[in-house]
Protein backbone atom coordinates (compact mmCIF):
# COMPACT_ATOMS: atom_id res chain seq x y z
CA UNK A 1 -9.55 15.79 21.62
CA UNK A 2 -8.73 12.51 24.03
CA UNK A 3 -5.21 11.08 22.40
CA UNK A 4 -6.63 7.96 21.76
CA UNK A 5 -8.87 9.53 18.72
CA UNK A 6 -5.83 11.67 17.60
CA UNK A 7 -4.40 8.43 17.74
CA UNK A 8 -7.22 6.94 15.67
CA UNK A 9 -7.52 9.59 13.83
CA UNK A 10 -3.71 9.37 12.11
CA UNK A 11 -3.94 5.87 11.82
CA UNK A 12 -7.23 5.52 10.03
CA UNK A 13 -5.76 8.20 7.10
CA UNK A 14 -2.81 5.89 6.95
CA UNK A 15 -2.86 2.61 5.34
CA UNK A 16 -1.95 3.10 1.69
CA UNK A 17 -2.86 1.61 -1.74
CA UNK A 18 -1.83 -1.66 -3.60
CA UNK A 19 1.13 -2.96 -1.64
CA UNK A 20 3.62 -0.29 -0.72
CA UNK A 21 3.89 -2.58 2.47
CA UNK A 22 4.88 -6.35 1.60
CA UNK A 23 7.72 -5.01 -0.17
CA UNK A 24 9.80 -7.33 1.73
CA UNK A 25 8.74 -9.82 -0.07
CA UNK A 26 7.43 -8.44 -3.82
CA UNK A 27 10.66 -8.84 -5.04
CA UNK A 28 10.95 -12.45 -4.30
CA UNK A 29 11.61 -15.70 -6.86
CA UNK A 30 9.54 -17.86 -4.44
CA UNK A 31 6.21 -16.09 -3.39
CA UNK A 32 4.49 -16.72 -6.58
CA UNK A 33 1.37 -14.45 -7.20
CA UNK A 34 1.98 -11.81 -4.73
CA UNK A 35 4.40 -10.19 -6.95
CA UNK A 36 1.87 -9.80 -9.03
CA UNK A 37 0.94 -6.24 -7.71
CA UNK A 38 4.57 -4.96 -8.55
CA UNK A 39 4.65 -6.21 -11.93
CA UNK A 40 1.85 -8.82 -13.94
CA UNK A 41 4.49 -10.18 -16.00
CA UNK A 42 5.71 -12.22 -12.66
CA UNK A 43 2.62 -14.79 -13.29
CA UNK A 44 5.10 -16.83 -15.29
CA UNK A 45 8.57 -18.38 -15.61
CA UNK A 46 7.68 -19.22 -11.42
CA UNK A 47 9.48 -21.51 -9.49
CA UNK A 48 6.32 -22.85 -8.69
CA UNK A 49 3.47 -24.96 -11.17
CA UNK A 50 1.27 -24.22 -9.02
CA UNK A 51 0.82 -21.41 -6.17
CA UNK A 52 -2.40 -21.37 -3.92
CA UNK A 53 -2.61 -18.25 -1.62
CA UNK A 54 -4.09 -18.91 1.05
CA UNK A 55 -4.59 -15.50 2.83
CA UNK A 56 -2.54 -12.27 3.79
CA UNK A 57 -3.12 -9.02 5.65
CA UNK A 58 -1.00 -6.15 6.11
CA UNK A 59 -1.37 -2.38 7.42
CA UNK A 60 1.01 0.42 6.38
CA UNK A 61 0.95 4.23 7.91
CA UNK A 62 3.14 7.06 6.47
CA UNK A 63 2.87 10.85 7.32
CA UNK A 64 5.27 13.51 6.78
CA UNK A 65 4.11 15.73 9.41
CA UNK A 66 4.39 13.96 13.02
CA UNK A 67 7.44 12.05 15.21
CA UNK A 68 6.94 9.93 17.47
CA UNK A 69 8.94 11.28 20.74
CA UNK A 70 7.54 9.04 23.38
CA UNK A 71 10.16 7.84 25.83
CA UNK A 72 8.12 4.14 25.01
CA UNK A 73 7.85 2.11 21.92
CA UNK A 74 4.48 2.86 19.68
CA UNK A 75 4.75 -1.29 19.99
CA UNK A 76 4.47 -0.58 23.61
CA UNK A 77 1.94 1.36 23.65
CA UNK A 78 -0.42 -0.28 21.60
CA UNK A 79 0.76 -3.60 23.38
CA UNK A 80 -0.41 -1.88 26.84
CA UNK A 81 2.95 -2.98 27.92
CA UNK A 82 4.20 0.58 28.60
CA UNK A 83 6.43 0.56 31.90
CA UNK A 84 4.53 1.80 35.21
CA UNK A 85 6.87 5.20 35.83
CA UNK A 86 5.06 6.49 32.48
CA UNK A 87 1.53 5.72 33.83
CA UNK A 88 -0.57 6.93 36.81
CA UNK A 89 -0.40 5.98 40.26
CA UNK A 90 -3.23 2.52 39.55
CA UNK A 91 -0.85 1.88 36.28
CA UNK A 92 -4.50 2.00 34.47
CA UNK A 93 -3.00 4.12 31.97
CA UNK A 94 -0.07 6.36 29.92
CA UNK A 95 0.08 9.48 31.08
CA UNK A 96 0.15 11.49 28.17
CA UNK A 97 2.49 14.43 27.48
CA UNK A 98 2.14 16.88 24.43
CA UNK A 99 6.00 16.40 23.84
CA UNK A 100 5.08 12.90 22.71
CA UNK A 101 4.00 14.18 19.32
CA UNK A 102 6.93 16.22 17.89
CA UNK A 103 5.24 18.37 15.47
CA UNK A 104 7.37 19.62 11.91
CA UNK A 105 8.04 23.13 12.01
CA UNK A 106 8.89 23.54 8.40
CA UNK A 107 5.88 24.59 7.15
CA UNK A 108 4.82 22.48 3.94
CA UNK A 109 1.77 20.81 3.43
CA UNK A 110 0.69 17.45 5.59
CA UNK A 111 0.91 14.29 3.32
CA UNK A 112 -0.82 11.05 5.58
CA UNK A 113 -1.79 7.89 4.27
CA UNK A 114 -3.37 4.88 5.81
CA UNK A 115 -3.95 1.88 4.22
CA UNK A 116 -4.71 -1.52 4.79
CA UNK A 117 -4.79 -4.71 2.47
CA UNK A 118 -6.39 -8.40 2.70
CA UNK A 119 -4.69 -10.59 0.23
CA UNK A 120 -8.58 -13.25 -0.56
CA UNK A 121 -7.53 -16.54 -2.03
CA UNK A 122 -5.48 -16.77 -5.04
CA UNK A 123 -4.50 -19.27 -8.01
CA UNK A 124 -1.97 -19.16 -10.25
CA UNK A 125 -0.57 -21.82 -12.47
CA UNK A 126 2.72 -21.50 -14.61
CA UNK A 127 3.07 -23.95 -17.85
CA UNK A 128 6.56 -24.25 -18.77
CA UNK A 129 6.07 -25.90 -21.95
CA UNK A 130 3.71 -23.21 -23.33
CA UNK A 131 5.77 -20.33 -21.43
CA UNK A 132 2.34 -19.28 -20.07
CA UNK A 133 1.39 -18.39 -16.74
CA UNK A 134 -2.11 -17.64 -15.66
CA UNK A 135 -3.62 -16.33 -12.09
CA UNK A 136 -7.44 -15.37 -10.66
CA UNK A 137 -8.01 -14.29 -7.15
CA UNK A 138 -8.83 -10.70 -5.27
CA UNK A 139 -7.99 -8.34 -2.86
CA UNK A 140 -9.41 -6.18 -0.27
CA UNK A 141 -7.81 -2.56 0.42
CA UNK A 142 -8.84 0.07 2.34
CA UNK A 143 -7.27 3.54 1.19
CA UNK A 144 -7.16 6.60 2.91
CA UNK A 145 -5.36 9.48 2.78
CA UNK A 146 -4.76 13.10 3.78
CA UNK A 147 -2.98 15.48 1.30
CA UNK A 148 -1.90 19.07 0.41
CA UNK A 149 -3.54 20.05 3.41
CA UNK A 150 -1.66 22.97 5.09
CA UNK A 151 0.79 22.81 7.99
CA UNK A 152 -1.97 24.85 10.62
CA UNK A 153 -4.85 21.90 9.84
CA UNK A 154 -2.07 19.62 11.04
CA UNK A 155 -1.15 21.94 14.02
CA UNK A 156 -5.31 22.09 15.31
CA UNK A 157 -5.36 18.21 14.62
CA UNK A 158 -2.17 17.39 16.38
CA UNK A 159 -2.59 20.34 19.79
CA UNK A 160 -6.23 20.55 19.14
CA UNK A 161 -7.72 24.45 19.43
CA UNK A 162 -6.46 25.46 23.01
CA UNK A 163 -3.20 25.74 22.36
CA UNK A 164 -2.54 29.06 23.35
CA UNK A 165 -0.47 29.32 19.69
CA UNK A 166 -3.40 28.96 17.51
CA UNK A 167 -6.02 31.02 19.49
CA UNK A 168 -6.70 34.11 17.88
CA UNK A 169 -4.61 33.68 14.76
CA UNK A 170 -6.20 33.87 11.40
CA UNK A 171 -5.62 31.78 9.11
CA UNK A 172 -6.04 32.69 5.44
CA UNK A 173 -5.94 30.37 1.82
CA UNK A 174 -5.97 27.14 3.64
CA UNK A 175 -6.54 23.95 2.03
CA UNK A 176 -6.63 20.19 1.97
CA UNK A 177 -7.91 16.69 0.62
CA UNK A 178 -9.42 13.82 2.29
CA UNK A 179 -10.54 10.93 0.48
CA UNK A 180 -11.27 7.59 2.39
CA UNK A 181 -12.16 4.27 0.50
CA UNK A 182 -12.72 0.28 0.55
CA UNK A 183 -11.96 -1.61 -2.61
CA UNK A 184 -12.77 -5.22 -3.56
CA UNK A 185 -10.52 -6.03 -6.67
CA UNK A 186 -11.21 -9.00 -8.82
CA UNK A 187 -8.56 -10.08 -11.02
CA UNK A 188 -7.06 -12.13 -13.68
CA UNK A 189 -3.64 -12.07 -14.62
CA UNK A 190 -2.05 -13.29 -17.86
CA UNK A 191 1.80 -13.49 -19.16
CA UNK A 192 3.83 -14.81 -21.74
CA UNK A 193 7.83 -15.27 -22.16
CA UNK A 194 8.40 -13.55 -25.58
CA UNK A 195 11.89 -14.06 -26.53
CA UNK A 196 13.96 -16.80 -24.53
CA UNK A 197 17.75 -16.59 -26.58
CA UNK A 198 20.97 -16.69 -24.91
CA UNK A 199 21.54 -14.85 -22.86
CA UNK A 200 18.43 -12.60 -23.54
CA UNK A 201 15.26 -13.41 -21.57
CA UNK A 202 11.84 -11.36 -22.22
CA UNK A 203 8.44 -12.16 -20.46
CA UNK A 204 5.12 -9.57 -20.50
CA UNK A 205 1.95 -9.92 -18.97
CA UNK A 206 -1.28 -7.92 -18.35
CA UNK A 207 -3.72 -7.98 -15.56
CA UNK A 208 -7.70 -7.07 -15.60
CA UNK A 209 -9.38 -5.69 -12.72
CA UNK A 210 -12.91 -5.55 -11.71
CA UNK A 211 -13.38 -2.98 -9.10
CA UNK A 212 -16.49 -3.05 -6.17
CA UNK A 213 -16.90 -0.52 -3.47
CA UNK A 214 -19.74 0.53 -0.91
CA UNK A 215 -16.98 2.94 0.78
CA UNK A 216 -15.83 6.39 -0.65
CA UNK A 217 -15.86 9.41 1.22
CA UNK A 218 -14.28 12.59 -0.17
CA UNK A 219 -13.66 16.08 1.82
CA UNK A 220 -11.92 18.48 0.00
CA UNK A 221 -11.30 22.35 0.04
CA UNK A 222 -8.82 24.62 -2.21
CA UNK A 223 -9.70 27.48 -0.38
CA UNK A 224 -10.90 28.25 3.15
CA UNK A 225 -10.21 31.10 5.91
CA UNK A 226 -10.40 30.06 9.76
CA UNK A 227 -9.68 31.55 13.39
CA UNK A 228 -10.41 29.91 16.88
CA UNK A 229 -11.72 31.82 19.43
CA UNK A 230 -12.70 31.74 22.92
CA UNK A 231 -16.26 30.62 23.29
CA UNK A 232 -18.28 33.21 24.59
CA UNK A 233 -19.80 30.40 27.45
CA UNK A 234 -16.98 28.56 28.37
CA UNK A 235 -13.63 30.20 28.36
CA UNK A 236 -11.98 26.61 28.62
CA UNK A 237 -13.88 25.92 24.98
CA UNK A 238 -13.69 27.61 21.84
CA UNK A 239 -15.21 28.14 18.77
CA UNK A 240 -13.77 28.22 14.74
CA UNK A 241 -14.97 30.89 12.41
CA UNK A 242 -14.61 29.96 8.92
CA UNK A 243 -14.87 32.42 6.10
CA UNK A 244 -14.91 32.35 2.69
CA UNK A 245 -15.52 28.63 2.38
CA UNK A 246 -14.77 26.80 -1.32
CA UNK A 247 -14.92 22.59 -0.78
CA UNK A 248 -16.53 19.65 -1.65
CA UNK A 249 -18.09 16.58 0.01
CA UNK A 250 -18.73 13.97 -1.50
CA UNK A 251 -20.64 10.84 0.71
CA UNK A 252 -20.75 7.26 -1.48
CA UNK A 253 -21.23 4.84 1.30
CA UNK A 254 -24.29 2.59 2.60
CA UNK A 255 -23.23 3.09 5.95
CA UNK A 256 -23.83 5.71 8.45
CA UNK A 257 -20.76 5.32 11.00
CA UNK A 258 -18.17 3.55 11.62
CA UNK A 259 -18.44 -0.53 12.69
CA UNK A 260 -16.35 -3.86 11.76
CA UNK A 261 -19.25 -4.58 10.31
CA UNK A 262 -18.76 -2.46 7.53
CA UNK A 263 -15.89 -3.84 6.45
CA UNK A 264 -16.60 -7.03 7.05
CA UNK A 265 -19.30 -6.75 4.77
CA UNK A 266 -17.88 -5.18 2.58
CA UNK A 267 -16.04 -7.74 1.80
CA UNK A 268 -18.54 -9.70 0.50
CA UNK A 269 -19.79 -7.39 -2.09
CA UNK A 270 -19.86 -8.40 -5.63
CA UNK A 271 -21.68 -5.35 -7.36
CA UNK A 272 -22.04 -2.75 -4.54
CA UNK A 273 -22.65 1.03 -5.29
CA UNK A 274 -19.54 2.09 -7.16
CA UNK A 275 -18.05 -0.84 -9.98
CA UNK A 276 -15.42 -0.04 -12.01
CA UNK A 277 -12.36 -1.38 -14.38
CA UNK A 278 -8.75 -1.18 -14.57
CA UNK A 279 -5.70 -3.31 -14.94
CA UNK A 280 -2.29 -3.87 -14.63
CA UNK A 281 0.51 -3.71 -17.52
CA UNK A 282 4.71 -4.84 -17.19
CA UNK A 283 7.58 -6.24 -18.66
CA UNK A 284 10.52 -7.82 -17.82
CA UNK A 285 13.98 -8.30 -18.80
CA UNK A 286 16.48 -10.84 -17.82
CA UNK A 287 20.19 -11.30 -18.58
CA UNK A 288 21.47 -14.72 -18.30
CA UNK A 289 25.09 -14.62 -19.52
CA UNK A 290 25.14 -18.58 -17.98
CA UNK A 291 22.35 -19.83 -19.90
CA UNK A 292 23.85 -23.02 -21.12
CA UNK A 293 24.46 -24.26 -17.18
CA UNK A 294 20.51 -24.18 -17.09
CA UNK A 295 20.24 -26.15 -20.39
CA UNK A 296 20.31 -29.61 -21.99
CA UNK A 297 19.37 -30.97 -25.66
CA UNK A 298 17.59 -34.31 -26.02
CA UNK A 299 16.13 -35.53 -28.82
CA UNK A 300 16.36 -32.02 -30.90
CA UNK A 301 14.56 -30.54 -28.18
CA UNK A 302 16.18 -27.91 -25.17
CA UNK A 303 14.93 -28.36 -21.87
CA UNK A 304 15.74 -25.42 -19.07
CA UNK A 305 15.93 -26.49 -15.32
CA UNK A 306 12.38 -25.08 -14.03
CA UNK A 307 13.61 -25.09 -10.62
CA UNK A 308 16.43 -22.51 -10.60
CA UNK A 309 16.61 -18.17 -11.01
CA UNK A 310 19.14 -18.49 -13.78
CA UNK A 311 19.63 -14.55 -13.74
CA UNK A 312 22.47 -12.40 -13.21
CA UNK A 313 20.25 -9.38 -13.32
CA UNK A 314 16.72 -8.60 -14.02
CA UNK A 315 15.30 -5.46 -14.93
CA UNK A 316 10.81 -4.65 -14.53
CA UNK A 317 9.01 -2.13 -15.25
CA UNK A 318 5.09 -1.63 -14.70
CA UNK A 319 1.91 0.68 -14.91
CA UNK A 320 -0.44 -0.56 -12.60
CA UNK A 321 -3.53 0.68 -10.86
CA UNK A 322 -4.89 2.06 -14.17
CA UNK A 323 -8.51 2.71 -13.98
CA UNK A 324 -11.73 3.95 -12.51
CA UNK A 325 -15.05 3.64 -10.23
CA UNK A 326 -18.17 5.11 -10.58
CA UNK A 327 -20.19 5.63 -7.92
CA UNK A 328 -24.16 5.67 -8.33
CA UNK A 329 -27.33 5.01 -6.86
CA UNK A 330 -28.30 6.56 -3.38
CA UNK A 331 -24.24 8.95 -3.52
CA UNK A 332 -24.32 12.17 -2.45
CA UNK A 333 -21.67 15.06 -4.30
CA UNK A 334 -22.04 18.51 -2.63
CA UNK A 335 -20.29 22.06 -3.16
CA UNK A 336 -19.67 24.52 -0.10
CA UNK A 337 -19.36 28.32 -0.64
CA UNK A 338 -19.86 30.12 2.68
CA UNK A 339 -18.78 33.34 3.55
CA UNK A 340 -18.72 32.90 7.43
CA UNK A 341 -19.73 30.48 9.99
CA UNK A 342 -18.96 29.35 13.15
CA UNK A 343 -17.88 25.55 14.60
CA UNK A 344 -18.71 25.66 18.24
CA UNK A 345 -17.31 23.28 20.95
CA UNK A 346 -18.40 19.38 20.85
CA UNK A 347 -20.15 20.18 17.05
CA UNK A 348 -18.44 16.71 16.03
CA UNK A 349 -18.67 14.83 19.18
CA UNK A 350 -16.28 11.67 19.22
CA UNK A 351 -14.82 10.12 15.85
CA UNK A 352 -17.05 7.67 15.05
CA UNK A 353 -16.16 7.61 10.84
CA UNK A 354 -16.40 10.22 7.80
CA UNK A 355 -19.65 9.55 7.00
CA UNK A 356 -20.84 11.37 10.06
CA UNK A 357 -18.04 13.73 9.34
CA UNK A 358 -19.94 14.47 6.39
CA UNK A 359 -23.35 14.99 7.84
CA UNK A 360 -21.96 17.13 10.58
CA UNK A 361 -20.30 19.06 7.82
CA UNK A 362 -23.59 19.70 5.60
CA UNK A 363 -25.78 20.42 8.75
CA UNK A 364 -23.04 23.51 9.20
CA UNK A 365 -22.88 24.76 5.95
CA UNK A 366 -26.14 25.35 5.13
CA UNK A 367 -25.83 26.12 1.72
CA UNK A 368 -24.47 23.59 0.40
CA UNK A 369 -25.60 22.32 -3.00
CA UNK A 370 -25.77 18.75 -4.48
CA UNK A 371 -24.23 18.96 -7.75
CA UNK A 372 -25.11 15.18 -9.17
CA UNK A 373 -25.71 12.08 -8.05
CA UNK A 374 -23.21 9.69 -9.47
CA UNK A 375 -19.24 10.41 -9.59
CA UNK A 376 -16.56 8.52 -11.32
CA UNK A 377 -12.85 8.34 -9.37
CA UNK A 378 -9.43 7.43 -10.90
CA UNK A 379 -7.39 4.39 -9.39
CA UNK A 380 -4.21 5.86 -8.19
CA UNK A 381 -2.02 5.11 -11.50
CA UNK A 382 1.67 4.44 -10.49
CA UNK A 383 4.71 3.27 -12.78
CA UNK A 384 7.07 1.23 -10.92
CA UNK A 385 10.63 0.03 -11.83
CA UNK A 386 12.66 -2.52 -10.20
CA UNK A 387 16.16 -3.82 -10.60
CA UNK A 388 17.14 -7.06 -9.74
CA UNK A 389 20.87 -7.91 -9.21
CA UNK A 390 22.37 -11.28 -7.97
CA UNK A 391 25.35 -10.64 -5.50
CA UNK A 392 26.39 -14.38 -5.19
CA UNK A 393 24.80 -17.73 -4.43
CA UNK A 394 21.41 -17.04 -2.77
CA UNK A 395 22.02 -13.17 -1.68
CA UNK A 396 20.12 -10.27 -4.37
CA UNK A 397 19.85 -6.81 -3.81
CA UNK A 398 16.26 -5.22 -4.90
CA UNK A 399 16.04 -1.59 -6.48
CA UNK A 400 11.78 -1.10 -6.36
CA UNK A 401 10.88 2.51 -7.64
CA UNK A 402 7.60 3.66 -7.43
CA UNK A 403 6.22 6.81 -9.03
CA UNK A 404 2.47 8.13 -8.57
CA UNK A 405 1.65 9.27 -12.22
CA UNK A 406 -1.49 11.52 -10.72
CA UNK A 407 -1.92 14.78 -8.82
CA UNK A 408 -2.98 14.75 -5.16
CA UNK A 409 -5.24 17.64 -4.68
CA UNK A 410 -8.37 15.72 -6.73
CA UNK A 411 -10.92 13.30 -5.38
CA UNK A 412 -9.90 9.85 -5.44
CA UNK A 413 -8.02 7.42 -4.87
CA UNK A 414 -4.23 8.84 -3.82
CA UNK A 415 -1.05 7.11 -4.08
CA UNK A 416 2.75 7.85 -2.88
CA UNK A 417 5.43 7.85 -4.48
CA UNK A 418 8.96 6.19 -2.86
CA UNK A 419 11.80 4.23 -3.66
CA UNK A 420 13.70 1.25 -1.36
CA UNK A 421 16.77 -0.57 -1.73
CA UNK A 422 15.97 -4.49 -0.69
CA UNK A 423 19.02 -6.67 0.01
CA UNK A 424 17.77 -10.34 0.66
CA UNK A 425 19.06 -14.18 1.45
CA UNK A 426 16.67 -16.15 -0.89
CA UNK A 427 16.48 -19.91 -0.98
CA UNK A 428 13.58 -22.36 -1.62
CA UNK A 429 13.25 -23.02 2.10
CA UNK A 430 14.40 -19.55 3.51
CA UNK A 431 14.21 -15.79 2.71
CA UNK A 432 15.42 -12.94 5.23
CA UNK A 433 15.35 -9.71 3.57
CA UNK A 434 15.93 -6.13 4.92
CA UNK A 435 14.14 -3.11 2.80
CA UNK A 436 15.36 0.53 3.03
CA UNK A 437 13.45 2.95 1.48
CA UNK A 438 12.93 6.61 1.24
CA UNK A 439 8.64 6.78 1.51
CA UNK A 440 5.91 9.39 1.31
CA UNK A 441 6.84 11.35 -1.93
CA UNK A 442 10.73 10.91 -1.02
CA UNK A 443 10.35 12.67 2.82
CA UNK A 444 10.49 9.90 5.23
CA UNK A 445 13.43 6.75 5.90
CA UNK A 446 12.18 3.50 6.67
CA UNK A 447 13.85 0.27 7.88
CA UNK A 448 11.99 -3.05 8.01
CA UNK A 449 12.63 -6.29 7.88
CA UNK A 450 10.79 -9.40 6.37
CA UNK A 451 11.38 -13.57 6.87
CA UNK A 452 9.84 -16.52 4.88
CA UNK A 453 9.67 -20.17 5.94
CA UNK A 454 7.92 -21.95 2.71
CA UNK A 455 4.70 -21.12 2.32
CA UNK A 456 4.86 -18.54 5.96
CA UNK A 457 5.64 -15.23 6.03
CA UNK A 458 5.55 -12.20 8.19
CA UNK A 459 7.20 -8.61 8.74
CA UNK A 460 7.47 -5.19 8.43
CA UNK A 461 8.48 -2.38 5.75
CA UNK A 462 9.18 0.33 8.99
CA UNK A 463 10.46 -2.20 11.73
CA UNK A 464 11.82 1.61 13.11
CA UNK A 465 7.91 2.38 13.68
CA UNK A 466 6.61 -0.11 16.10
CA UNK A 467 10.66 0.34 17.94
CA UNK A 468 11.04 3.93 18.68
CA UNK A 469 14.21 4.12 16.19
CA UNK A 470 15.02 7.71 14.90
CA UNK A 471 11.70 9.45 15.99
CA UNK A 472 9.58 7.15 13.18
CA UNK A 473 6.55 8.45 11.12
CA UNK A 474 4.65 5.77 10.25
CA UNK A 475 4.73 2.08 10.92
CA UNK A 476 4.05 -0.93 8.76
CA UNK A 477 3.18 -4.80 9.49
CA UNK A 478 2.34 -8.03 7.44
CA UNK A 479 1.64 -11.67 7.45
CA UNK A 480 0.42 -14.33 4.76
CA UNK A 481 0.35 -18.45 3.99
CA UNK A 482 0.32 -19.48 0.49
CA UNK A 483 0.85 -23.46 -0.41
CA UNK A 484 3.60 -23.67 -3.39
CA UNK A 485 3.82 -26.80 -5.66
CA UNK A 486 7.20 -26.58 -6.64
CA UNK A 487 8.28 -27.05 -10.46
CA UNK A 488 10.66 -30.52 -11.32
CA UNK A 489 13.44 -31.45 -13.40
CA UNK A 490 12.18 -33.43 -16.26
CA UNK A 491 12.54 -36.80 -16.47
CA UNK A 492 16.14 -39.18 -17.49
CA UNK A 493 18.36 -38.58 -18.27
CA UNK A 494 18.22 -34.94 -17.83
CA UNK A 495 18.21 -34.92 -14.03
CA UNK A 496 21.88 -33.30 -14.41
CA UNK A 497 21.97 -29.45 -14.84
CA UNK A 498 25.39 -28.62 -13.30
CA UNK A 499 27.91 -30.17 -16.26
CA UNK A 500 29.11 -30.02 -19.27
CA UNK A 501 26.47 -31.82 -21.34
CA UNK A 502 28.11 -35.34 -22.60
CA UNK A 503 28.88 -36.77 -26.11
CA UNK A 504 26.65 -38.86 -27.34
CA UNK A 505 27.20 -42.63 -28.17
CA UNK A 506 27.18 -41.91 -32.21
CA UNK A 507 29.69 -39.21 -32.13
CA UNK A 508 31.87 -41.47 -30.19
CA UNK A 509 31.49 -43.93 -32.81
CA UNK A 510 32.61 -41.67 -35.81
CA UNK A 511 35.51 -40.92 -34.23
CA UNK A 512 37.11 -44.59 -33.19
CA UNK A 513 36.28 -44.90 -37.37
């Protein structure tokens, strides 16, 4: 296999589900709506009235299988700004060594995941005086991942079948899940402060989703048996018998290869041939021992300052991604039991998507039955916890703990579990903030790095990727505009938040009496 498709190959099954990237950022006072994905009840108590996201992309890639060991940057590489001793004599291109892929030797199971997101335009508006806050807008996210598949399917991917180490070995109770999907998720977001006594502070909220896909592809296999061989006409080629065959394939898409336009139109689908529902659920807690500082009385009536994080600490916690698709109309589920056949060289030709993948597949396996043709898939349910602490004027530091709640040998939608510390500089004008995390079910470090300018924003959860720091695993990248309309102090004469709140002219009456 050329290394550009192995290339392809890992990075397509590696952009992962609602934001595990941005998480520079989803702990943030002032980027409005796009914490809404790490916890609904975020929509209110904003520093904004009004927030109007404009747009935002971001791709994330995490495997626990495969190094990066080039003497060059991945950044570098994909760049095509490689230096000219690593590239042939025209400097057309890398040369390409296997010790460029350092391969695990430890023998578990290959997690990968791939995902991708589009943050569509957004709306949300926070009333103070009801202690509402209300949002609409959508998302696009392309999921794909590659799990409890065993360490010699990573080996044949990674050194392809002539390496002299694989050829001739049999391989026996193999097994492994692929599931590949694009999402368009419609939502509305609600949430309401429920108790606001010092120094106690309590909002909830909820979030509704309306799911749309024309993209789902699902291989999977619990058990399988496979050896490569030497083909029989070409001793440079070989072949791979597979016995005692037990998978699935499962083919839910209106498209037969792989194009921009798929996604692309995609994009624009409103009802599509999987729909679905789901939703988001979280609370949050704040502790404000300096409550009063944020507070004046006029008239009988308390007004906060709407412009300030008046927390010491604040602790979340969320269920989101709860729900399902079902996939109808034109799908295709199939169930593989074969007890020997044979792959021979150039069967799959060059990557050109899964839904070939598929068809190659079925052609192969002959017997192959269709089981039904509609499916249903779960959402990749996660709880997530976060801890919010503030250091000293302007500087936090951001516990975010996220916990997959669902299995990952199934067809669906998979999701990762990880946890990252996020210390930040936060102010209305500025953020800078430096997450740390420990991704991909707890087995990989990243580093990243994240800066805001107003309503601009840009970085990266694994800065180490795309820099050739500590042999990286994945890599990770994002960048978004939203417009914020800021909140105000009310009106005289409360403009003054940061004294002692004065006597008023009749108590300084009584007292001369």
């Amino acid at each position: 296999m050329p290394l550009k498709y192995k290339i392809y190959f890992f990075v397509l099954l590696s952009h992962n589900v609602f934001s595990q990237n941005f998480l520079g950022i989803a702990g943030s006072n002032y980027t409005g709506i796009n914490g809404l994905v790490t916890n609904p009840a975020n929509v209110v108590d904003t520093r904004q009235r009004i927030f109007i996201n404009l747009a935002g992309a971001g791709i994330d890639f995490q495997n626990n299988y495969v190094r990066w060991n080039a003497p060059f940057s991945l950044l570098s590489f994909v760049t095509r700004t490689t230096p000219n001793k690593y590239r042939n004599a025209d400097g057309s291109k890398v040369i390409w060594k296997p010790s460029y892929f350092k391969v695990s030797e430890s023998g578990r199971d290959l997690s990968l995941y791939a995902n991708g997101e589009a943050k569509g335009p957004a709306l949300g508006v926070d009333i103070k005086k009801l202690g509402l806050g209300i949002a609409i807008g959508v998302r696009y996210r392309f999921m794909n991942s590659l799990t409890k598949a065993s360490d010699e399917i990573g080996k044949t991917i990674i050194k392809w079948t002539k390496s002299t180490e694989l050829i001739g070995n049999t391989y026996v109770n193999e097994h492994g899940y692929l599931n590949s999907s694009f999402v368009n998720e419609f939502y509305p977001t609600i949430g309401k402060v429920t108790v606001e006594e010092e120094p106690k502070f309590i909002k909830i909220g909820a979030t509704g989703k309306y799911y749309v896909s024309s993209i789902y592809n699902h291989i999977g296999s619990k058990n399988f048996d496979f050896t490569i061989e030497p083909n029989l006409n070409d001793n440079l080629r070989q072949d791979i018998d597979i016995k005692n065959a037990q998978a699935t394939l499962t083919d839910a898409s209106r498209y037969n290869s792989l194009q921009t336009s798929n996604f692309t139109d995609q994009m624009t689908e409103l009802t599509g041939i999987g729909k679905g529902f789901g939703g988001d659920l979280g609370i949050i807690y704040e502790y404000r021992p300096d409550f009063q500082t944020y507070t004046r009385n006029n008239n009988r009536k308390q007004f906060t300052n709407p412009t300030k994080n008046k927390y010491l600490y604040k602790i979340g916690f969320s269920l989101i991604d709860l729900g399902f698709i079902k996939f109808r109309n034109g799908v295709e589920t199939n169930t593989l039991f074969s007890s020997n056949n044979v792959i021979l060289p150039q069967t799959y030709q060059k990557f050109g998507g899964f839904e070939p993948v598929i068809a190659t597949t079925n052609s192969i396996f002959g017997t192959a039955s269709t089981n039904s043709d509609s499916f249903t898939i779960l959402m990749p349910a996660t709880s997530v916890f976060i801890f919010d602490y503030l250091l000293k004027e302007n500087i936090y530091i951001n516990l975010n703990w996220r916990q997959s709640l669902l299995n990952s040998d199934r067809r669906g939608i998979i999701n990762y579990s990880g946890v990252a510390i996020i210390p930040r500089y936060e102010k209305k004008s500025l953020e800078i903030a430096v997450p740390i995390g420990i991704e991909n079910n707890y087995k990989n470090l990243n580093i990243g790095a994240s800066f805001r300018y107003y309503g601009l924003y840009f970085g990266s959860d694994n800065i180490t990727g795309w820099l050739n720091t500590f042999n990286p695993r994945g890599i990770s990248v994002y960048a978004g505009a939203f417009i914020p309309i800021y909140q105000r102090l009310p009106g005289s004469p409360l403009k003054c938040f940061v004294v002692a709140n004065p006597q008023s002219y009749r108590k300084k009456k009584f007292r001369r009496r």
